[in-house]
Protein backbone atom coordinates (compact mmCIF):
# COMPACT_ATOMS: atom_id res chain seq x y z
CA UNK A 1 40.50 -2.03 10.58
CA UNK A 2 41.11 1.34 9.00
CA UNK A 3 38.89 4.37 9.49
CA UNK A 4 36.58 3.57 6.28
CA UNK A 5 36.14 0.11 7.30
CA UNK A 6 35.41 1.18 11.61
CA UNK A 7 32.81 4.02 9.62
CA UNK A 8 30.99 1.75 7.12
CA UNK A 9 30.74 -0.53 9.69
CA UNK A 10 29.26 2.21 12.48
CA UNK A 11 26.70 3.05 9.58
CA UNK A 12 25.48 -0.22 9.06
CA UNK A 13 25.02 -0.76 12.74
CA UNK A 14 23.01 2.46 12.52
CA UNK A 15 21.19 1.62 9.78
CA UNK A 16 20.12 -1.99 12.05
CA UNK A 17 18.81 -0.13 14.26
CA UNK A 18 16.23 1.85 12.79
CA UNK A 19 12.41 0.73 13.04
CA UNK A 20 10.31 0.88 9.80
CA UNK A 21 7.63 3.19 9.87
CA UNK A 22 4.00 1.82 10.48
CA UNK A 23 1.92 1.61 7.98
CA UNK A 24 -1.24 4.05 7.98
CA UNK A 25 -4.63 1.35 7.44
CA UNK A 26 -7.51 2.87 6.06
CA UNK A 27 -11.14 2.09 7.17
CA UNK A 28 -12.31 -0.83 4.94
CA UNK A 29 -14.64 -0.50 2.45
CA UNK A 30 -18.12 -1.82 3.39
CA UNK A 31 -19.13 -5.02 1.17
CA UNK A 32 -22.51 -3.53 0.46
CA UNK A 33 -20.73 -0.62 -1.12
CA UNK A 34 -18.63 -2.23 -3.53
CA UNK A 35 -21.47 -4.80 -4.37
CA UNK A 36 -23.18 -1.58 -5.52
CA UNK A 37 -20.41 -0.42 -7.59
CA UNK A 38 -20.37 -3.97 -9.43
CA UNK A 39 -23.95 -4.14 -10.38
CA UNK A 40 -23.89 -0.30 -11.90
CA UNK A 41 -21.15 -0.92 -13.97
CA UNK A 42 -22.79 -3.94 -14.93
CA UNK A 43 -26.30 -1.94 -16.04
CA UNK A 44 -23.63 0.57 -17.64
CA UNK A 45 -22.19 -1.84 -19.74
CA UNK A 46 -25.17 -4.10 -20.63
CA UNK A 47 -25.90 -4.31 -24.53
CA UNK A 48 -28.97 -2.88 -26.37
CA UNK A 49 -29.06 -0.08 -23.17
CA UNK A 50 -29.19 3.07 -24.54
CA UNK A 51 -27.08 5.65 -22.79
């Protein structure tokens, strides 16, 4: 083993080791909330409404 291969091979045992960062969760959106947002687009888009 030369000293590229003893390196490369040192990195990759590094590299093994490392955790993956968590993941930040954000607060879910209520259901009520995003029912709302449905039915105003829904009056928004609706034909013959004037805007």
């Amino acid at each position: 083993m030369d000293r590229f291969d003893h390196a490369f091979t040192a990195l990759g045992q590094r590299i093994n080791g490392l955790t993956l960062p968590e993941r930040a969760t954000s607060a879910p959106v209520p259901l009520a909330s995003l029912i709302d947002k449905v039915n105003a687009a829904k009056r928004f888009y609706q034909p013959g409404v004037r805007r």
